[in-house]
C-alpha atoms as a PDB file:
ATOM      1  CA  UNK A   1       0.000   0.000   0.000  1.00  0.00           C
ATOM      2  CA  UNK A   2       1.165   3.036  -1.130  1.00  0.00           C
ATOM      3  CA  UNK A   3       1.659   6.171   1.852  1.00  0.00           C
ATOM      4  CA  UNK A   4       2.383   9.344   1.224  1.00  0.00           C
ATOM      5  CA  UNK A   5       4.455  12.002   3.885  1.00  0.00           C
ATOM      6  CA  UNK A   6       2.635  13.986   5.674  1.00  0.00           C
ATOM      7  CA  UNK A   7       2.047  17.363   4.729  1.00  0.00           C
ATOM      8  CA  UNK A   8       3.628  20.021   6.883  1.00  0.00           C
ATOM      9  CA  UNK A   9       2.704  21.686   9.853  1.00  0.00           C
ATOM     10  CA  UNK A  10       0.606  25.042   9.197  1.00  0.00           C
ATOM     11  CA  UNK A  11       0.275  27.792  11.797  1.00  0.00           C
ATOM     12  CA  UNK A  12      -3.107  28.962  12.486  1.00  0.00           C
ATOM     13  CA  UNK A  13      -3.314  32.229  12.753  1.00  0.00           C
ATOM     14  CA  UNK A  14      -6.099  33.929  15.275  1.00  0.00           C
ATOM     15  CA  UNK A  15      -8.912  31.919  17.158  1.00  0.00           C
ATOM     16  CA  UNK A  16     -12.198  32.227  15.303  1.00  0.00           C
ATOM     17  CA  UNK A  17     -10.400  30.629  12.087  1.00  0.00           C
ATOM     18  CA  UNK A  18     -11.559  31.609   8.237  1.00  0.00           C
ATOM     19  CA  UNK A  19     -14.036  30.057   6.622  1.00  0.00           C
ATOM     20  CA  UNK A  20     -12.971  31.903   2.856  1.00  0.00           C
ATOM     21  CA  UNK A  21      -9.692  30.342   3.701  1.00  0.00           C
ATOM     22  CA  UNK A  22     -11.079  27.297   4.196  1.00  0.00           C
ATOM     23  CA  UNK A  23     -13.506  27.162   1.174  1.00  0.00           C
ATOM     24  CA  UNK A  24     -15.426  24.226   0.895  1.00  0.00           C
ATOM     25  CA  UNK A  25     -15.861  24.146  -2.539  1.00  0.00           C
ATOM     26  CA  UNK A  26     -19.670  24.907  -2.677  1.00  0.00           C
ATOM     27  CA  UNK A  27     -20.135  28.357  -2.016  1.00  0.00           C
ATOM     28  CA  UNK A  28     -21.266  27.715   1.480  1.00  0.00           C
ATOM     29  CA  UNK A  29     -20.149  30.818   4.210  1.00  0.00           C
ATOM     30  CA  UNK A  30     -20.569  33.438   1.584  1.00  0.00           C
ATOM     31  CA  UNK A  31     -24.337  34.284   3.246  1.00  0.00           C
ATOM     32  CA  UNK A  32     -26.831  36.740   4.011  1.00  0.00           C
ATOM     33  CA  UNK A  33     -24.725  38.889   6.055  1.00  0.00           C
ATOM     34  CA  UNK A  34     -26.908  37.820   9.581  1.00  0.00           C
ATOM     35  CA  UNK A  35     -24.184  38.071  11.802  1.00  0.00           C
ATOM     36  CA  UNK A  36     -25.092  41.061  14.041  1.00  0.00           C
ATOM     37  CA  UNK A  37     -26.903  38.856  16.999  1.00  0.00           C
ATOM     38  CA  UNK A  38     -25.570  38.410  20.172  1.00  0.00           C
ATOM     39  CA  UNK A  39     -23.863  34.708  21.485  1.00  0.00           C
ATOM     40  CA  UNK A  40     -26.470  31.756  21.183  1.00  0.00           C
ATOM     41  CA  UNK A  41     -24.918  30.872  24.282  1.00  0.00           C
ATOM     42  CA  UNK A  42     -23.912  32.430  27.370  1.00  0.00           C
ATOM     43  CA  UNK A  43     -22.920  31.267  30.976  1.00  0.00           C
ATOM     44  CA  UNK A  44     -20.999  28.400  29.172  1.00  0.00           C
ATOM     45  CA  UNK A  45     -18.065  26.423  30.732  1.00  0.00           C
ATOM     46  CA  UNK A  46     -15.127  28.712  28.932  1.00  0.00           C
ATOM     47  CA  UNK A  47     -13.486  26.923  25.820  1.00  0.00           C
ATOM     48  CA  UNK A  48     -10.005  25.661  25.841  1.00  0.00           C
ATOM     49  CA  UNK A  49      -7.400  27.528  24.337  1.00  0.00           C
ATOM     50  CA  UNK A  50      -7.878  27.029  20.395  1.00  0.00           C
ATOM     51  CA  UNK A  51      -5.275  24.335  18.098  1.00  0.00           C
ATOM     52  CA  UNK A  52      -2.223  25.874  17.009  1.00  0.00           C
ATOM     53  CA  UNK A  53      -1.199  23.540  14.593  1.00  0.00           C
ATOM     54  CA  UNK A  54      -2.945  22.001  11.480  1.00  0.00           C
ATOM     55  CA  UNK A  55      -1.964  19.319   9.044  1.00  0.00           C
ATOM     56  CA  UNK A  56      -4.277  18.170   6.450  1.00  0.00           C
ATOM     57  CA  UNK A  57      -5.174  14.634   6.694  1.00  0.00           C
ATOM     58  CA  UNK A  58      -8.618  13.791   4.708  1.00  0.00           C
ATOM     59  CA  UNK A  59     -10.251  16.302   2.286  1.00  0.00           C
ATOM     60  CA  UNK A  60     -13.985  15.311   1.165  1.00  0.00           C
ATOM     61  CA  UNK A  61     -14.749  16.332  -2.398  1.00  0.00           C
ATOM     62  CA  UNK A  62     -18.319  17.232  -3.980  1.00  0.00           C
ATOM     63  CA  UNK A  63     -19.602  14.062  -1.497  1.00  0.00           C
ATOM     64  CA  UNK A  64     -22.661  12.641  -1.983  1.00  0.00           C
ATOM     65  CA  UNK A  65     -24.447   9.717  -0.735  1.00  0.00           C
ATOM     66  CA  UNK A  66     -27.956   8.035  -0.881  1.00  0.00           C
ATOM     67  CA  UNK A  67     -30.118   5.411   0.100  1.00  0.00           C
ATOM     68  CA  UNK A  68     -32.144   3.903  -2.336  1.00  0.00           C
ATOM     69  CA  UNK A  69     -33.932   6.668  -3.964  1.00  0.00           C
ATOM     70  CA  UNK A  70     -33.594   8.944  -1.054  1.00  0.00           C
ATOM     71  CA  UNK A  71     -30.181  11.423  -0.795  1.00  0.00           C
ATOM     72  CA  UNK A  72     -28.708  11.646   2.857  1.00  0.00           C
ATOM     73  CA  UNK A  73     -25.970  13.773   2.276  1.00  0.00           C
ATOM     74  CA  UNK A  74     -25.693  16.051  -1.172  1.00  0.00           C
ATOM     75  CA  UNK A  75     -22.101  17.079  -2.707  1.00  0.00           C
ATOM     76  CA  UNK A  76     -20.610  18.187   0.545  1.00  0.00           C
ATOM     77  CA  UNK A  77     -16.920  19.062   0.388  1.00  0.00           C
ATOM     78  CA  UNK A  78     -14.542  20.062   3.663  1.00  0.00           C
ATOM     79  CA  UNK A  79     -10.934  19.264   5.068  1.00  0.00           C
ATOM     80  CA  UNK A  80     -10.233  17.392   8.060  1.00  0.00           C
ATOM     81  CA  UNK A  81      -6.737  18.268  10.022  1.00  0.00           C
ATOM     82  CA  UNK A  82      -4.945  17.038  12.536  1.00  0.00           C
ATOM     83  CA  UNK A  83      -4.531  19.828  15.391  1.00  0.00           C
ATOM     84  CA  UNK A  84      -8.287  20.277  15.222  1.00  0.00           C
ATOM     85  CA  UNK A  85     -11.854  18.843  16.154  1.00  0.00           C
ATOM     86  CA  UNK A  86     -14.126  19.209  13.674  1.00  0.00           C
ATOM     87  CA  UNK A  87     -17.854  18.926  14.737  1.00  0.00           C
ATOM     88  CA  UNK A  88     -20.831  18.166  12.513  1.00  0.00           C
ATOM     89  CA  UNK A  89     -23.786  19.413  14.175  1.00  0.00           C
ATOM     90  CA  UNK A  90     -27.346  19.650  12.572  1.00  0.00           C
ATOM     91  CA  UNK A  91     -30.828  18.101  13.530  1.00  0.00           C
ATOM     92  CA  UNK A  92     -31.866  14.544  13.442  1.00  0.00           C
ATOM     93  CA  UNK A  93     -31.460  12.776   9.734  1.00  0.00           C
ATOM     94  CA  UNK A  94     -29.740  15.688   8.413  1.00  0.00           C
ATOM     95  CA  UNK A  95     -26.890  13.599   7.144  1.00  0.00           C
ATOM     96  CA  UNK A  96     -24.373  13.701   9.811  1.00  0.00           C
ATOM     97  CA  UNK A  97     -24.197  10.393  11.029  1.00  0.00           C
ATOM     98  CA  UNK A  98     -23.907   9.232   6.682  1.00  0.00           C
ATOM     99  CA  UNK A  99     -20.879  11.567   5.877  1.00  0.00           C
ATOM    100  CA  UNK A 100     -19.146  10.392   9.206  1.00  0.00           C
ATOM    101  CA  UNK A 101     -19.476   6.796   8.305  1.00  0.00           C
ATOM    102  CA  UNK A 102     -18.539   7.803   4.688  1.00  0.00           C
ATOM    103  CA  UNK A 103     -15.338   8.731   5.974  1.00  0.00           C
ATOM    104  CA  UNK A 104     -13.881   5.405   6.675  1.00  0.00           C
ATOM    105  CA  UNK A 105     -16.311   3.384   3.996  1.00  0.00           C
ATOM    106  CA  UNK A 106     -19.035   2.375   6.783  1.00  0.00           C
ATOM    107  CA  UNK A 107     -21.841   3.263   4.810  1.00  0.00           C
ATOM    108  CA  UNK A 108     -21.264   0.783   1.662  1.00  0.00           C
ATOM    109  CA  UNK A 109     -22.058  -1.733   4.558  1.00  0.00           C
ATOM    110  CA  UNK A 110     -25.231  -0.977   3.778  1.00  0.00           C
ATOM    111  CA  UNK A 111     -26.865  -2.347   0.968  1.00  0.00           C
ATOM    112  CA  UNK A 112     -28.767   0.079  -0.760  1.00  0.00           C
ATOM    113  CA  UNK A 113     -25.914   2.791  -0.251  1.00  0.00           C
ATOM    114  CA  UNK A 114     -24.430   4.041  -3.210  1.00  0.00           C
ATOM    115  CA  UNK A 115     -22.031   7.203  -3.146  1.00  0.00           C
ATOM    116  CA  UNK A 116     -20.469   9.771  -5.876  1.00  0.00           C
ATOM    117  CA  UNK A 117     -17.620  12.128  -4.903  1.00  0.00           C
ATOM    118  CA  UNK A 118     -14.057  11.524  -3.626  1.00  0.00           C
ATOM    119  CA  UNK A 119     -12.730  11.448  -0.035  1.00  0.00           C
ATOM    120  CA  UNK A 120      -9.251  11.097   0.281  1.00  0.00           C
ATOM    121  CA  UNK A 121      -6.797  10.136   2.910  1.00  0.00           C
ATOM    122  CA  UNK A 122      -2.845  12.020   2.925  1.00  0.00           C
ATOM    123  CA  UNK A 123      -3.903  12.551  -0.869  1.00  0.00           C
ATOM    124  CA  UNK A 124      -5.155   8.958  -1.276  1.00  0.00           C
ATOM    125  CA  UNK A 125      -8.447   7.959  -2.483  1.00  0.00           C
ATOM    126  CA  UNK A 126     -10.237   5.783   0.120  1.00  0.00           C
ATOM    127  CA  UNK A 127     -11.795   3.970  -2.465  1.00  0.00           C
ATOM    128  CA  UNK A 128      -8.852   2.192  -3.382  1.00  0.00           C
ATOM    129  CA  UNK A 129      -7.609   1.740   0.310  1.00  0.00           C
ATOM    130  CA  UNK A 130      -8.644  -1.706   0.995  1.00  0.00           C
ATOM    131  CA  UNK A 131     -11.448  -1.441   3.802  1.00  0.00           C
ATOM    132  CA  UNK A 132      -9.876  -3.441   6.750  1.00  0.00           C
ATOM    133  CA  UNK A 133      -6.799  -1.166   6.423  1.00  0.00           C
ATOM    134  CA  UNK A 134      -8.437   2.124   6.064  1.00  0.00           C
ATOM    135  CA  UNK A 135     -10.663   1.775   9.133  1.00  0.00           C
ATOM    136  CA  UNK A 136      -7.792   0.607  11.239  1.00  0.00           C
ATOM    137  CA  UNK A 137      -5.928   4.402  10.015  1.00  0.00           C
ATOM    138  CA  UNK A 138      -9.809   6.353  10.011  1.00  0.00           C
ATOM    139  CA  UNK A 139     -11.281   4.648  13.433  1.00  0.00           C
ATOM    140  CA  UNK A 140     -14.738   5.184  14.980  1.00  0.00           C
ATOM    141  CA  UNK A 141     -15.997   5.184  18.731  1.00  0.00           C
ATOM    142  CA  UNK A 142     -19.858   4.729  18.257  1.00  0.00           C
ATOM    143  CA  UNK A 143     -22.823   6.549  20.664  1.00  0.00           C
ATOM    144  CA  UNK A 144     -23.266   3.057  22.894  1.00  0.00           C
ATOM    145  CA  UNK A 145     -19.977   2.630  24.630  1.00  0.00           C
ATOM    146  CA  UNK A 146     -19.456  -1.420  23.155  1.00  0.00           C
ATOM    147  CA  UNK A 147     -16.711  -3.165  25.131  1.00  0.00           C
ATOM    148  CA  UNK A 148     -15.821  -6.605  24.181  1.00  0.00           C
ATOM    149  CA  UNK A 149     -16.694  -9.302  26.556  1.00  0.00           C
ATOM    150  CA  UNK A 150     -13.246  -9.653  27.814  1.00  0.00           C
ATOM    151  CA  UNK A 151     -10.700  -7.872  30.215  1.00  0.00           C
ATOM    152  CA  UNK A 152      -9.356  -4.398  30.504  1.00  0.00           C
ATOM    153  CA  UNK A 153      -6.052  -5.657  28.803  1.00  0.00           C
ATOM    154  CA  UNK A 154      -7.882  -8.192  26.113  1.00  0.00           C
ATOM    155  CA  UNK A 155     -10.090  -5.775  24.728  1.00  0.00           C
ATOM    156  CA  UNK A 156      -6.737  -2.938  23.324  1.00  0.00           C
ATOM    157  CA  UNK A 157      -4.540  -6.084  23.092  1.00  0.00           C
ATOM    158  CA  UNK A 158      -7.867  -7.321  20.611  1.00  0.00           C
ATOM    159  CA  UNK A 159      -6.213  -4.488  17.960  1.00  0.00           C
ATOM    160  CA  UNK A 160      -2.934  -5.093  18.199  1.00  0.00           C
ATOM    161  CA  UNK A 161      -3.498  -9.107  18.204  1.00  0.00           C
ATOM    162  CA  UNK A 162      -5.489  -8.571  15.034  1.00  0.00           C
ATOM    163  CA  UNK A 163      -2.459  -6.170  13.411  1.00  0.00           C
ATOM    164  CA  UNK A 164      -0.131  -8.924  14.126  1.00  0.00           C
ATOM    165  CA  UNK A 165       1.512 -11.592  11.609  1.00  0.00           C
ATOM    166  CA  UNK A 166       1.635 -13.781  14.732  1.00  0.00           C
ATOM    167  CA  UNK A 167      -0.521 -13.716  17.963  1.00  0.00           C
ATOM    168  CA  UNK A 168       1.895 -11.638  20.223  1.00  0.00           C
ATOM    169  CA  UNK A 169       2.189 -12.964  23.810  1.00  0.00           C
ATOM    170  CA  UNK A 170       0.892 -10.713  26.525  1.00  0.00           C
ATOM    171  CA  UNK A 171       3.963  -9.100  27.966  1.00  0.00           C
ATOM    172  CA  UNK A 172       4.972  -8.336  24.771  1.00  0.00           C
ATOM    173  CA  UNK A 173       1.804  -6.302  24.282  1.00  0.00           C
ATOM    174  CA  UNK A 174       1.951  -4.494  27.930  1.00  0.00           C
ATOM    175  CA  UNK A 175       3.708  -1.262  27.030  1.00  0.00           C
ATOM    176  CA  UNK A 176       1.502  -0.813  23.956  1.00  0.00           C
ATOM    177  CA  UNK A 177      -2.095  -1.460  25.913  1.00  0.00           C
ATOM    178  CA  UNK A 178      -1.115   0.414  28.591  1.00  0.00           C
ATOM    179  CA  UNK A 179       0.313   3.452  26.197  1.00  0.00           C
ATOM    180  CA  UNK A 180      -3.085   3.340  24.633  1.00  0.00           C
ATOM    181  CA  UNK A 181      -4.564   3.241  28.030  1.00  0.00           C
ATOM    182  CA  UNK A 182      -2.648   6.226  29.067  1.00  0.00           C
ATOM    183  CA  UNK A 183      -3.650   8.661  25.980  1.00  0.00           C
ATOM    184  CA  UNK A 184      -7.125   7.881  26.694  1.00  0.00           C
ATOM    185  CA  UNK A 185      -6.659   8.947  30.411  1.00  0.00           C
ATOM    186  CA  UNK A 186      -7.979   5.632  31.395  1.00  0.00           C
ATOM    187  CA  UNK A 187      -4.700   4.022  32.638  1.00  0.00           C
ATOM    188  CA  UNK A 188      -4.299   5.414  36.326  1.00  0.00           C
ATOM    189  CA  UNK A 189      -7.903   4.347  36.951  1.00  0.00           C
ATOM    190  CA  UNK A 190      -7.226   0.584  35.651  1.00  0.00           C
ATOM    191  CA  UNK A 191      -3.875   0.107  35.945  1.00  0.00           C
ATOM    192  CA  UNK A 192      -3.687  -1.967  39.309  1.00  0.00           C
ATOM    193  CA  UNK A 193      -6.013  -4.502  37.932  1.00  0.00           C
ATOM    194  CA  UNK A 194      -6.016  -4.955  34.111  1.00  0.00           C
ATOM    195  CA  UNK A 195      -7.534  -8.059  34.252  1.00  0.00           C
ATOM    196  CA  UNK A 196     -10.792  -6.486  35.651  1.00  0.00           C
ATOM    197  CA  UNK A 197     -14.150  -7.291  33.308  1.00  0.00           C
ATOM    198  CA  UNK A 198     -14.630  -4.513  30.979  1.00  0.00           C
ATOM    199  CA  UNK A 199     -18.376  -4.730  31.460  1.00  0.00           C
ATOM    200  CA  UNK A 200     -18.000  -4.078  35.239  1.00  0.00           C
ATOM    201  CA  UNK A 201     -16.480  -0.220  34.163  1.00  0.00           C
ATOM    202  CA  UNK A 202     -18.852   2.330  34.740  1.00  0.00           C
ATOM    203  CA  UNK A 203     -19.994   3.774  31.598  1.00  0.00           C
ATOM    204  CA  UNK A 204     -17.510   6.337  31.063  1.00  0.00           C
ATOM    205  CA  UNK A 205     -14.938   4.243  31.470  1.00  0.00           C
ATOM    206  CA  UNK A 206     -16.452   2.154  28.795  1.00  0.00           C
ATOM    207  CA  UNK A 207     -16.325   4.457  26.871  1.00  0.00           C
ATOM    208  CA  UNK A 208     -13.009   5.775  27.182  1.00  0.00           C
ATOM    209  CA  UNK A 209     -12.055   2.330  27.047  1.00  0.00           C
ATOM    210  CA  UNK A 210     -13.517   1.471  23.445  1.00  0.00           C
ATOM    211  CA  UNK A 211     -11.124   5.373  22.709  1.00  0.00           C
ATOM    212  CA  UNK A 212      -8.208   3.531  24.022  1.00  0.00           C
ATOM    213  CA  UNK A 213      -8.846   0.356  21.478  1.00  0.00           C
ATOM    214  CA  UNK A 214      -9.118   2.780  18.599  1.00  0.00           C
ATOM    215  CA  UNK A 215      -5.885   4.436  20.070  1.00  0.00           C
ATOM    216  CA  UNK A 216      -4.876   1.391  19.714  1.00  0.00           C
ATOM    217  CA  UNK A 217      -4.537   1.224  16.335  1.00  0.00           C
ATOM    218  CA  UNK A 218      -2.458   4.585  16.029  1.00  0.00           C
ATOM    219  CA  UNK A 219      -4.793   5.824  13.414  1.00  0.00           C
ATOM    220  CA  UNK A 220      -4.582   9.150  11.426  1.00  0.00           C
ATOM    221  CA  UNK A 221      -8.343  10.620  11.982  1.00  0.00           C
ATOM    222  CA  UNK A 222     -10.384   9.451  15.487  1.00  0.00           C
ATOM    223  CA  UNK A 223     -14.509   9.361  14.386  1.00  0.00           C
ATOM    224  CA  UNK A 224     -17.092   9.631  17.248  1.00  0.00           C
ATOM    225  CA  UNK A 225     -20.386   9.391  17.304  1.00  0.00           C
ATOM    226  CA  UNK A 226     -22.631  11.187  19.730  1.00  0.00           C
ATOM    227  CA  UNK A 227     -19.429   9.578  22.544  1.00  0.00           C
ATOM    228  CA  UNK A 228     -21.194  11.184  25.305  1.00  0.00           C
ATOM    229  CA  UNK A 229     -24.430  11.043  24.625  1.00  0.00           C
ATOM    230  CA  UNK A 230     -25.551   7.840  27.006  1.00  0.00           C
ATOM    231  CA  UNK A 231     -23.220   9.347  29.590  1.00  0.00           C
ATOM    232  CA  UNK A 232     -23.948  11.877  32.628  1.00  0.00           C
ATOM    233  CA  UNK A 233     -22.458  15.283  32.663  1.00  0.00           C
ATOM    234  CA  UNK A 234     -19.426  14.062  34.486  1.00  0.00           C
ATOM    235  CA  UNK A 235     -17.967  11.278  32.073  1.00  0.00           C
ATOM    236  CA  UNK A 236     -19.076  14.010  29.781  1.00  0.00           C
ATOM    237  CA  UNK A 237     -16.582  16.707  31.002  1.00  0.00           C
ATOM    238  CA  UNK A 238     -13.850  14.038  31.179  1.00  0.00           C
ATOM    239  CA  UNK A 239     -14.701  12.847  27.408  1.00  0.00           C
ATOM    240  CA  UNK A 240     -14.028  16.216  26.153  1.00  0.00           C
ATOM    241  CA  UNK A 241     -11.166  17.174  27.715  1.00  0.00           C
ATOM    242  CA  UNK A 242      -9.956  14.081  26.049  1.00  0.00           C
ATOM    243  CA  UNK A 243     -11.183  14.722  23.140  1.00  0.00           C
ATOM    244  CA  UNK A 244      -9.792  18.335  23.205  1.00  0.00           C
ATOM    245  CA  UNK A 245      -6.311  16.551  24.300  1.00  0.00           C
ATOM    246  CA  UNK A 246      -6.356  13.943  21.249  1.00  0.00           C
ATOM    247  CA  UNK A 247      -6.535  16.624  18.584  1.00  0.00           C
ATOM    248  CA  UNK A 248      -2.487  16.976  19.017  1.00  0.00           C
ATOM    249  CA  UNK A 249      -2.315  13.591  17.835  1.00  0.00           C
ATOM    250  CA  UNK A 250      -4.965  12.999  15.561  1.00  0.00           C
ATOM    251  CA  UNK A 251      -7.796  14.602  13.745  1.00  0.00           C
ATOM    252  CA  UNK A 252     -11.209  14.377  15.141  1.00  0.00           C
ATOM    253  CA  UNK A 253     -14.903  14.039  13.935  1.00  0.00           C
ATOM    254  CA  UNK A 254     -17.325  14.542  16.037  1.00  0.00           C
ATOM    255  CA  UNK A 255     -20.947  14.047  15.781  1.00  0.00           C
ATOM    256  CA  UNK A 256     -23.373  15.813  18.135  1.00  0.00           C
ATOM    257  CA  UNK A 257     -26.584  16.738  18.936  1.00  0.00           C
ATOM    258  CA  UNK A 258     -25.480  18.972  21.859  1.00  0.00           C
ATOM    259  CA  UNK A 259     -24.264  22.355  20.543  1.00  0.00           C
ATOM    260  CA  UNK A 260     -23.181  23.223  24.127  1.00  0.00           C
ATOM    261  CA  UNK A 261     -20.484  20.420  23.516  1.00  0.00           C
ATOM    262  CA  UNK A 262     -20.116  21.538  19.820  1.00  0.00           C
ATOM    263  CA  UNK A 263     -19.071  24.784  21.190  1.00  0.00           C
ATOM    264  CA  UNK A 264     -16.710  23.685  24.382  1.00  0.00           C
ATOM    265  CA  UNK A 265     -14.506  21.265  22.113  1.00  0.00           C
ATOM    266  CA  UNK A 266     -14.540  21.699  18.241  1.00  0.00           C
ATOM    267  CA  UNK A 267     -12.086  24.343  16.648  1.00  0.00           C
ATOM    268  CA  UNK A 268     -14.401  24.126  13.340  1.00  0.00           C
ATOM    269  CA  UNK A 269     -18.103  23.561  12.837  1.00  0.00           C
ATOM    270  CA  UNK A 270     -19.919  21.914   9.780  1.00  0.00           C
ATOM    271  CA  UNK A 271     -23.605  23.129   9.961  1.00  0.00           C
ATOM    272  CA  UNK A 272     -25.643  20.161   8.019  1.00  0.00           C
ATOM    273  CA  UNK A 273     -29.328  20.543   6.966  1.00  0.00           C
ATOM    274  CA  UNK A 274     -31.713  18.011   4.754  1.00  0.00           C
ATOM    275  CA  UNK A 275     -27.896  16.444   3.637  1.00  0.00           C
ATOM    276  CA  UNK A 276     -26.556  19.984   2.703  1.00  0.00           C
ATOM    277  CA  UNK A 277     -23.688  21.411   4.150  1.00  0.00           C
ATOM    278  CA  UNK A 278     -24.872  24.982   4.940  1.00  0.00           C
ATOM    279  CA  UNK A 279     -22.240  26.243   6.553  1.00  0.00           C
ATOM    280  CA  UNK A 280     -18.671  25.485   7.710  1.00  0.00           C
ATOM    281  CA  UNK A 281     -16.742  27.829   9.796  1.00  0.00           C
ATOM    282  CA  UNK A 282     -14.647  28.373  12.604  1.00  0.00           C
ATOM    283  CA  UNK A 283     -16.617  27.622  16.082  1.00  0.00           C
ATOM    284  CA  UNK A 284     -16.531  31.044  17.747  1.00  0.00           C
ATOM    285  CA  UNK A 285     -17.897  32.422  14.714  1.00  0.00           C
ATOM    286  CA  UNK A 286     -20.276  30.174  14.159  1.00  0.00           C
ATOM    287  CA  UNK A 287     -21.940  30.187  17.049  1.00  0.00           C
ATOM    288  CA  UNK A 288     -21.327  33.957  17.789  1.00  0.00           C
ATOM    289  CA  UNK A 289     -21.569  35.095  13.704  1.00  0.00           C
ATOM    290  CA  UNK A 290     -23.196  32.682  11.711  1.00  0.00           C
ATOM    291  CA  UNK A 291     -23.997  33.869   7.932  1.00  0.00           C
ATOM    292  CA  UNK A 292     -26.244  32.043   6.811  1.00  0.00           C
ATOM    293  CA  UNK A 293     -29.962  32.611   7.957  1.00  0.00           C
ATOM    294  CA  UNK A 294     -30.402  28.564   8.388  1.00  0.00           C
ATOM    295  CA  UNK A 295     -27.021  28.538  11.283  1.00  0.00           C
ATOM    296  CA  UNK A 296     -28.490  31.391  12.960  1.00  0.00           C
ATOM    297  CA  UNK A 297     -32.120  29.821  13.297  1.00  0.00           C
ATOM    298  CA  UNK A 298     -30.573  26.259  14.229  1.00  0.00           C
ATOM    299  CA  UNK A 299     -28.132  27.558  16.884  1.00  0.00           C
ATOM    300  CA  UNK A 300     -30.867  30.495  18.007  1.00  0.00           C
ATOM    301  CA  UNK A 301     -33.023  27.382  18.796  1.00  0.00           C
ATOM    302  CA  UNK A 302     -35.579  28.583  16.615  1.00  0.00           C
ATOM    303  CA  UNK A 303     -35.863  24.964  15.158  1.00  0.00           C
ATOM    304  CA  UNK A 304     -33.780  21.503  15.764  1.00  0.00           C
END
């Protein structure tokens, strides 16, 4: 398989980002001008300091997917970069959950998916990435935290067993479980007994245990799913510091529902609406300045 280096690293420059920097090919951000409205939100917990660093990893081109005769998402285009977490936000069956799972080839699990468009990966196509491979480099973390029925240790050494020409013997595999253990900030809570039944974890740590098995993997681009969404507010605030810490390492996709979150941890902000992308831009501006009339009514809670 053919890899490409890296792109280098790009300073960002200010904290609200630019969206006509960042064009996303369809015209979306050039609005109506509505920006002149105070904060949708106020009295939130403050955000943490914005990425510094970016370095393209996928870019989606002119995307499009549907389902049967029905279109879920409609020739959507935006970059994805390590040093930032990207959040697609939107109301229910606007097309969020389709473009994430486009991302690493989920969706052509499904039968009646077909898709038109290009996503590519360090300037590969993911089309001709065979699947196995690309989702171990493009990994998800879905809404249901979904432990295997195994130990602490079994269920990150699970990965790295699979990766393997030969089934690796356990010591062998320590340093690497518990390094994926660590970057989820799971390790210190497990470490004395990683023997201990995953399913016995509250459900945070599930959670950040099924992070550290992605982790595991070392992969290019982390995907997550509504992460916190069966969780209570403080597995929540843990999450996204995480989450907020991982972007260093890796670029992040999130999918939410709770623009409160949307706002606390993403650097950038896709806007989705009936599978359009209606706006893409960075998050303080988006939430404080939208410009198109759809962001402001979605994020002014006017509908959603």
């Amino acid at each position: 398989m053919e890899f490409l280096t890296p792109p280098p690293v790009r300073r960002l420059s200010g904290t609200t980002g630019s969206p006509g920097a960042h064009s996303n090919g369809n015209g979306n951000g050039n609005g109506n001008g509505h920006g002149n409205h105070k904060p949708a939100f106020v009295g939130l917990r403050p955000r943490v300091t914005p990425a510094t660093i970016a370095i393209d990893r996928m870019q989606v081109e002119d995307l499009s997917v549907d389902y049967g005769r029905k279109r879920a998402v409609s020739e959507v285009s935006l970059p994805i970069r390590q040093g930032e977490v990207l959040a697609l936000i939107g109301p229910s069956g606007c097309g969020k959950t389709t473009l994430l799972r486009s991302l690493n080839r989920l969706t052509e699990l499904t039968k009646t998916a077909t898709s038109q468009g290009r996503v590519t990966l360090d300037g590969i196509d993911t089309a001709t990435i065979e699947p196995t491979a690309l989702r171990r480099r493009v990994t998800m973390v879905f809404q249901q935290p979904n432990p295997f029925p195994m130990s602490v240790f079994d269920n990150v050494a699970y990965v790295l067993r699979e990766q393997a020409s030969r089934r690796p013997k356990k010591r062998v595999l320590q340093g690497a479980v518990e390094e994926a253990l660590a970057r989820a900030g799971l390790l210190d809570e497990v470490a004395a007994d990683l023997d201990h039944p995953a399913l016995r974890l509250s459900g945070g740590q599930q959670q950040r245990l099924c992070i550290a098995r992605a982790l595991a993997a070392n992969p290019e681009v982390l995907l997550l799913d509504e992460p916190c969404s069966a969780l209570d507010p403080r597995s929540t605030q843990v999450i996204e510091d995480l989450i907020v810490k991982l972007r260093e390492d890796v670029a992040v996709v999130i999918v939410t529902h709770n623009l409160q979150q949307a706002s606390r941890v993403a650097d950038y902000v896709a806007f989705m609406y009936l599978g359009e992308l209606v706006e893409y831009a960075g998050a303080p501006q988006l939430f404080s300045a939208p410009r198109e009339q759809r962001t402001k009514d979605y994020v002014s809670g006017a509908f959603g």
